[in-house]
C-alpha atoms as a PDB file:
ATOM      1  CA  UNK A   1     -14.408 -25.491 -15.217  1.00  0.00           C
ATOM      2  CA  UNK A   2     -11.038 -26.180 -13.955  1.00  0.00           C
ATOM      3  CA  UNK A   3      -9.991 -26.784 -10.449  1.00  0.00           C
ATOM      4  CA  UNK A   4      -7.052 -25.949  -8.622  1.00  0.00           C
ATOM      5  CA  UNK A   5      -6.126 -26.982  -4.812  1.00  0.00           C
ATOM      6  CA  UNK A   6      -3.243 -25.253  -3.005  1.00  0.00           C
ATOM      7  CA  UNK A   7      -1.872 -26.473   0.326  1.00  0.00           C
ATOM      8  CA  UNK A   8      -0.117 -24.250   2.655  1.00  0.00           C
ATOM      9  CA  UNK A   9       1.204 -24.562   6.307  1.00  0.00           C
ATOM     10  CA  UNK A  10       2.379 -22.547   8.672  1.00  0.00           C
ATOM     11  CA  UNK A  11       3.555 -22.441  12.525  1.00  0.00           C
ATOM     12  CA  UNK A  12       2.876 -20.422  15.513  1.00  0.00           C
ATOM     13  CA  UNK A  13       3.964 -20.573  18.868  1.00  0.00           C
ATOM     14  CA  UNK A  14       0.332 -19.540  19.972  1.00  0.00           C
ATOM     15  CA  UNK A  15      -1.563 -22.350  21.439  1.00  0.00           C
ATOM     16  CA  UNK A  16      -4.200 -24.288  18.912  1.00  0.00           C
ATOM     17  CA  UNK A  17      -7.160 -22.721  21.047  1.00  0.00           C
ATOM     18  CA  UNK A  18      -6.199 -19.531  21.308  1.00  0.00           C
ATOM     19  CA  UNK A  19      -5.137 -18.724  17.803  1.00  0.00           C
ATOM     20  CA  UNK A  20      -8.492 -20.210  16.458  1.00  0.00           C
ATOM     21  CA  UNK A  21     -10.572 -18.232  18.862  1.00  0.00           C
ATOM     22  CA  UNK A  22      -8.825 -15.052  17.598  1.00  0.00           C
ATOM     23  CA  UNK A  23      -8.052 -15.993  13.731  1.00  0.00           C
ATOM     24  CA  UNK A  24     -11.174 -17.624  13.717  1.00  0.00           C
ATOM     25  CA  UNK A  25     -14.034 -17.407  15.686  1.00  0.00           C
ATOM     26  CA  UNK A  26     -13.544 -13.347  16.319  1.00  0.00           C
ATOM     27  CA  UNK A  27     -12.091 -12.388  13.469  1.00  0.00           C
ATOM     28  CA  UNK A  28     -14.797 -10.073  12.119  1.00  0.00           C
ATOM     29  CA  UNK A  29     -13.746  -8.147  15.453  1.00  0.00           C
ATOM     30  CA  UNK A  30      -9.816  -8.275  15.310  1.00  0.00           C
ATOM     31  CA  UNK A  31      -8.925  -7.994  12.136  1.00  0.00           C
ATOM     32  CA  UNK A  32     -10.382  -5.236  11.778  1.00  0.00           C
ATOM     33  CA  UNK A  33      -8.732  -3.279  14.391  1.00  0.00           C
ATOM     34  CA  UNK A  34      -5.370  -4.797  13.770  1.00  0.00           C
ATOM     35  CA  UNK A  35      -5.517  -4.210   9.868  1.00  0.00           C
ATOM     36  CA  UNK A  36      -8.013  -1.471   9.062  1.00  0.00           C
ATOM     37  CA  UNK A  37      -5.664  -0.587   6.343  1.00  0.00           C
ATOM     38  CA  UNK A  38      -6.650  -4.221   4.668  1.00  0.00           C
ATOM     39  CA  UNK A  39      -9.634  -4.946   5.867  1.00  0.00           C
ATOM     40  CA  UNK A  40     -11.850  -1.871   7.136  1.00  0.00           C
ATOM     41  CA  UNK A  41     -15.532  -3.673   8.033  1.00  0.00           C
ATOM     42  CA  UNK A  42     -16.719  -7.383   8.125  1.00  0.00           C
ATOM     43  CA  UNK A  43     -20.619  -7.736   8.524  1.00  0.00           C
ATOM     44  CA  UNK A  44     -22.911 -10.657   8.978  1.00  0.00           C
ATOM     45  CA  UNK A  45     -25.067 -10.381   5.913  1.00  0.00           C
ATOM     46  CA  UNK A  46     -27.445 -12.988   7.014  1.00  0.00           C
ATOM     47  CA  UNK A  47     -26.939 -16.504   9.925  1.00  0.00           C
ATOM     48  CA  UNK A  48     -25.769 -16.561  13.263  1.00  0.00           C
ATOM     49  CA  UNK A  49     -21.991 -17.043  12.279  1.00  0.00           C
ATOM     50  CA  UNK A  50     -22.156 -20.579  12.367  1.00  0.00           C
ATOM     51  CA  UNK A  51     -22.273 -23.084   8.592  1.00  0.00           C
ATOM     52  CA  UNK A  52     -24.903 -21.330   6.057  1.00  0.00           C
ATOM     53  CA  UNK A  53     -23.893 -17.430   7.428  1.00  0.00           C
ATOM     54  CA  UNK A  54     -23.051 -15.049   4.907  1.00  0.00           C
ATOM     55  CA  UNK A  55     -20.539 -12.320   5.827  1.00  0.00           C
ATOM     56  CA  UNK A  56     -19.349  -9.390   3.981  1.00  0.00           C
ATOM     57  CA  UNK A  57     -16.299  -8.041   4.187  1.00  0.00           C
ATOM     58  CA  UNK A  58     -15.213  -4.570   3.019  1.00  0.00           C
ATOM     59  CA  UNK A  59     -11.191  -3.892   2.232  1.00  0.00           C
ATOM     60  CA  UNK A  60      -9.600  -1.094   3.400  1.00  0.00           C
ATOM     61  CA  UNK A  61      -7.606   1.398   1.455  1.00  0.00           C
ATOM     62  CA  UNK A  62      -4.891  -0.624   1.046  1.00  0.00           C
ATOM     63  CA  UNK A  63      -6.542  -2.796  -1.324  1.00  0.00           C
ATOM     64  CA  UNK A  64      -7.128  -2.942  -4.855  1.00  0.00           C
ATOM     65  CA  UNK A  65     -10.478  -4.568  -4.035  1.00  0.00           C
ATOM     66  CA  UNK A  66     -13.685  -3.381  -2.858  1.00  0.00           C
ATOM     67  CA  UNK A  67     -15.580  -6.173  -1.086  1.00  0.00           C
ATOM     68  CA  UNK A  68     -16.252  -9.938  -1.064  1.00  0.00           C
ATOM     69  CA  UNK A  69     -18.860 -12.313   0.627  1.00  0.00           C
ATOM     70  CA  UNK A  70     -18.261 -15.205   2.083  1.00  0.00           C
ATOM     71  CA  UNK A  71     -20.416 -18.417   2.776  1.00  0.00           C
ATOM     72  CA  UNK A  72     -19.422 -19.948   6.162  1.00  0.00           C
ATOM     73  CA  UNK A  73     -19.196 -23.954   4.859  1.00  0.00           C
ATOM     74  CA  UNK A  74     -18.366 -25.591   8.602  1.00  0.00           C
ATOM     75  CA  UNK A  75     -17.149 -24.114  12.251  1.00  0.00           C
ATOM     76  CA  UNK A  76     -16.018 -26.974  14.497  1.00  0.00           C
ATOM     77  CA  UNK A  77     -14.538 -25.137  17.275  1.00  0.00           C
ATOM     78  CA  UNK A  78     -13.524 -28.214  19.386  1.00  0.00           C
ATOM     79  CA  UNK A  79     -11.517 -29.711  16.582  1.00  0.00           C
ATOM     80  CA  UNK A  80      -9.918 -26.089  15.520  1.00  0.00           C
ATOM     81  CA  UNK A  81     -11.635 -26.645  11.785  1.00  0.00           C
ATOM     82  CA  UNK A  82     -13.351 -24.038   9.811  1.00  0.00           C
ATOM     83  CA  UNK A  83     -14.448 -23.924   6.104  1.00  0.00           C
ATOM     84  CA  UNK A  84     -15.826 -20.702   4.038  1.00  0.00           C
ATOM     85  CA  UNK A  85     -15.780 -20.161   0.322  1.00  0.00           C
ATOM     86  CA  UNK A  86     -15.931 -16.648  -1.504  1.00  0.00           C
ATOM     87  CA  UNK A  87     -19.020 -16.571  -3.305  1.00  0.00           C
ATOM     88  CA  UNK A  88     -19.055 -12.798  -4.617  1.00  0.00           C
ATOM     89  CA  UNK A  89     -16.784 -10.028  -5.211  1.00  0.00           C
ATOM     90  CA  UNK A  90     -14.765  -8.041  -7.359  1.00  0.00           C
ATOM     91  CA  UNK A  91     -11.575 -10.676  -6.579  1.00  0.00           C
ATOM     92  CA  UNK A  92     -13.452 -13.248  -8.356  1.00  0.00           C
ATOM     93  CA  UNK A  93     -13.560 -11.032 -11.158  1.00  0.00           C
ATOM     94  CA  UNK A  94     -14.577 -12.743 -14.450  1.00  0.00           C
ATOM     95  CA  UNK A  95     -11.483 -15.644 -13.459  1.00  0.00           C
ATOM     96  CA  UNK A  96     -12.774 -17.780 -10.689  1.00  0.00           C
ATOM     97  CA  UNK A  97     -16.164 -18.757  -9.954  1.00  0.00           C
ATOM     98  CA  UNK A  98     -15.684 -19.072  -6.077  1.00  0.00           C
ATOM     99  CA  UNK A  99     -12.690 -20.079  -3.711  1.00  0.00           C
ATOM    100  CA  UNK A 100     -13.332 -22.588  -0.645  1.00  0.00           C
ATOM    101  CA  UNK A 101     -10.670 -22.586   2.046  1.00  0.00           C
ATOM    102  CA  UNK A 102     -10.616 -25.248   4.440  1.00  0.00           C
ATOM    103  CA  UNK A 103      -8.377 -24.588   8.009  1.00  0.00           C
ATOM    104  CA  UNK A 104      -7.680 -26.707  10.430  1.00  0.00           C
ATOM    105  CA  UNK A 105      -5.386 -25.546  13.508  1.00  0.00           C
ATOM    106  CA  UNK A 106      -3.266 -29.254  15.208  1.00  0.00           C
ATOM    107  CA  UNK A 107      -0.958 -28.944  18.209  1.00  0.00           C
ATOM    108  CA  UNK A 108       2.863 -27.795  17.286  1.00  0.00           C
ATOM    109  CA  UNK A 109       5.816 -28.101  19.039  1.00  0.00           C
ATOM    110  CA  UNK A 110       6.314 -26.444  22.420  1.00  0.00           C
ATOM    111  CA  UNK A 111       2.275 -25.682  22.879  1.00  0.00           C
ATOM    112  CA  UNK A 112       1.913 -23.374  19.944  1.00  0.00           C
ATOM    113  CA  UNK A 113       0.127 -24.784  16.598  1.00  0.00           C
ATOM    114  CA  UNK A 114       0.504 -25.788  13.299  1.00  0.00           C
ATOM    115  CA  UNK A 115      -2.177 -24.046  10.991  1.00  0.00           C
ATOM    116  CA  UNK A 116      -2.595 -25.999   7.758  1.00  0.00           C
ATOM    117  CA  UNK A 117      -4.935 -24.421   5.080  1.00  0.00           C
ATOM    118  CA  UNK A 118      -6.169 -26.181   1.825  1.00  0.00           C
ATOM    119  CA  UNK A 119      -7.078 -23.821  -0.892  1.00  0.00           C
ATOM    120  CA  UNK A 120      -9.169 -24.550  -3.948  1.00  0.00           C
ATOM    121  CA  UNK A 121      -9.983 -22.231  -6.777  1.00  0.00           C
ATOM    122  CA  UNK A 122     -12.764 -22.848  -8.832  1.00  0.00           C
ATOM    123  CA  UNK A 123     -12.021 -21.392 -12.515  1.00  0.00           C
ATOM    124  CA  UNK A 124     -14.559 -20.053 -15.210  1.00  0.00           C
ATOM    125  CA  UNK A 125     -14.297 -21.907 -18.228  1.00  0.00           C
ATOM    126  CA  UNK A 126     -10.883 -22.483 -20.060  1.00  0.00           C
ATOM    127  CA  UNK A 127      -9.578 -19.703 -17.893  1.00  0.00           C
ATOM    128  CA  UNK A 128      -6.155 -20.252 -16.382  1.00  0.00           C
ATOM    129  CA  UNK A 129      -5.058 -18.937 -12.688  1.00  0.00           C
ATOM    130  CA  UNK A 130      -0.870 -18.091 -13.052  1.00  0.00           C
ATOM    131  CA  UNK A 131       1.081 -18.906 -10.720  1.00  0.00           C
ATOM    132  CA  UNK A 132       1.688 -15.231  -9.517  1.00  0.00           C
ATOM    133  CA  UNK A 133      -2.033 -14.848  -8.479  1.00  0.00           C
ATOM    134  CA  UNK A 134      -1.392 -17.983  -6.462  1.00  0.00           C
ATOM    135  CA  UNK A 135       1.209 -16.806  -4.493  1.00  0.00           C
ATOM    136  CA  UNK A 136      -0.106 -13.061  -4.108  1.00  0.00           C
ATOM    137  CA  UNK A 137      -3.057 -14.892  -2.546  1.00  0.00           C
ATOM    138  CA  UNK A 138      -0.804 -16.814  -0.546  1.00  0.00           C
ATOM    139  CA  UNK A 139       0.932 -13.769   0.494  1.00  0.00           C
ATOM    140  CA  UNK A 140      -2.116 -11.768   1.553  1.00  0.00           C
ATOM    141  CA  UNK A 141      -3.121 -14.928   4.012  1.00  0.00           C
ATOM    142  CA  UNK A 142       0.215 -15.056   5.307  1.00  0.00           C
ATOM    143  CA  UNK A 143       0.186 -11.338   6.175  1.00  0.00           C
ATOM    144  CA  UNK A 144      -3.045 -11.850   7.853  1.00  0.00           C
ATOM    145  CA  UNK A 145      -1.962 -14.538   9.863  1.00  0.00           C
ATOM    146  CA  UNK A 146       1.127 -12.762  11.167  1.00  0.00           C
ATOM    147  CA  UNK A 147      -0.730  -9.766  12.085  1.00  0.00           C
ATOM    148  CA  UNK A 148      -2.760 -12.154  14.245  1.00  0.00           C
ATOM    149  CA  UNK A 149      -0.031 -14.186  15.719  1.00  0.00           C
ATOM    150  CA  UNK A 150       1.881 -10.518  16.313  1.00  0.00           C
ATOM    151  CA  UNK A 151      -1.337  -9.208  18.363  1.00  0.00           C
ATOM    152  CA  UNK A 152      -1.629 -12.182  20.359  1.00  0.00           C
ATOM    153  CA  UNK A 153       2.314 -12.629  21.072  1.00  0.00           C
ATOM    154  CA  UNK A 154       1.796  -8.325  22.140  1.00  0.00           C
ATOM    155  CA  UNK A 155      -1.469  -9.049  24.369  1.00  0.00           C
ATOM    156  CA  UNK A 156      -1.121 -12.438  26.150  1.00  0.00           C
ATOM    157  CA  UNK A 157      -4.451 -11.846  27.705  1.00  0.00           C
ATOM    158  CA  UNK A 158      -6.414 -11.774  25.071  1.00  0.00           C
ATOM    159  CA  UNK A 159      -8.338 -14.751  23.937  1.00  0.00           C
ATOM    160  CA  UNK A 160      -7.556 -17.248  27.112  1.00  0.00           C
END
């Protein structure tokens, strides 16, 4: 089995507390609403959404995807971490045995935040992940993130 790690980061002008409590900590909620073209349900499978809960989340119409479940690895909501790794699901497909993600949200400049993410694909065998796959991942997570940061910038009430 191979392993590959992929570090991104990104900025936002939205505070470190904010943006975790809506990228984060009500995502299952948000994203949702803001992307049901993406993303159309997230469920708790099993766990009370804290390290050991299983989610399932169902794409929308947009995707060329069905579903995957995720395995929440570690919330720390006073040090803006969280960990999860994609344990099932048609994105795996017969490629990657799981992918962990590891965020962690640090003050920015001006109040908003600096989100860096830490990606690492676990591959099946002699398997090899291209570097287009990467960066249509990358893409999809960006896009996500964006849509987040746009609905908070649009509704400065939400998640004080």
């Amino acid at each position: 089995m191979g392993v590959l790690a992929v570090e991104t980061e990104s900025t936002s002008a939205i505070a470190p507390a904010r943006l975790f409590k809506a990228l984060i900590l009500d995502s299952d909620n948000l994203v949702p609403k803001i992307l049901p073209q993406a993303i159309k349900s997230i469920e708790i499978v099993s766990g009370d959404g804290g390290a050991g809960t299983i989610k399932k989340i169902h794409f929308g119409e947009a995707s060329q995807f069905k579903h995957v479940v995720h395995q929440i690895d570690a919330v720390d909501s006073e040090n803006f971490t969280y960990s999860y790794s994609v344990i099932e699901g048609d994105v795996l497909g017969d490629l990657l045995e799981k992918i962990s993600y590891d965020t962690k949200i640090v003050a920015g400049p001006n109040g908003g935040s600096i989100v860096k993410n830490t990606s690492t694909y676990y591959i099946k065998g002699d398997n090899q992940l291209s570097e287009e796959q990467v960066k249509e991942g990358k893409e999809k997570a960006s896009g996500l993130f964006k849509a987040v940061e746009a609905y908070l910038v649009a509704n400065p009430d939400a998640y004080n």
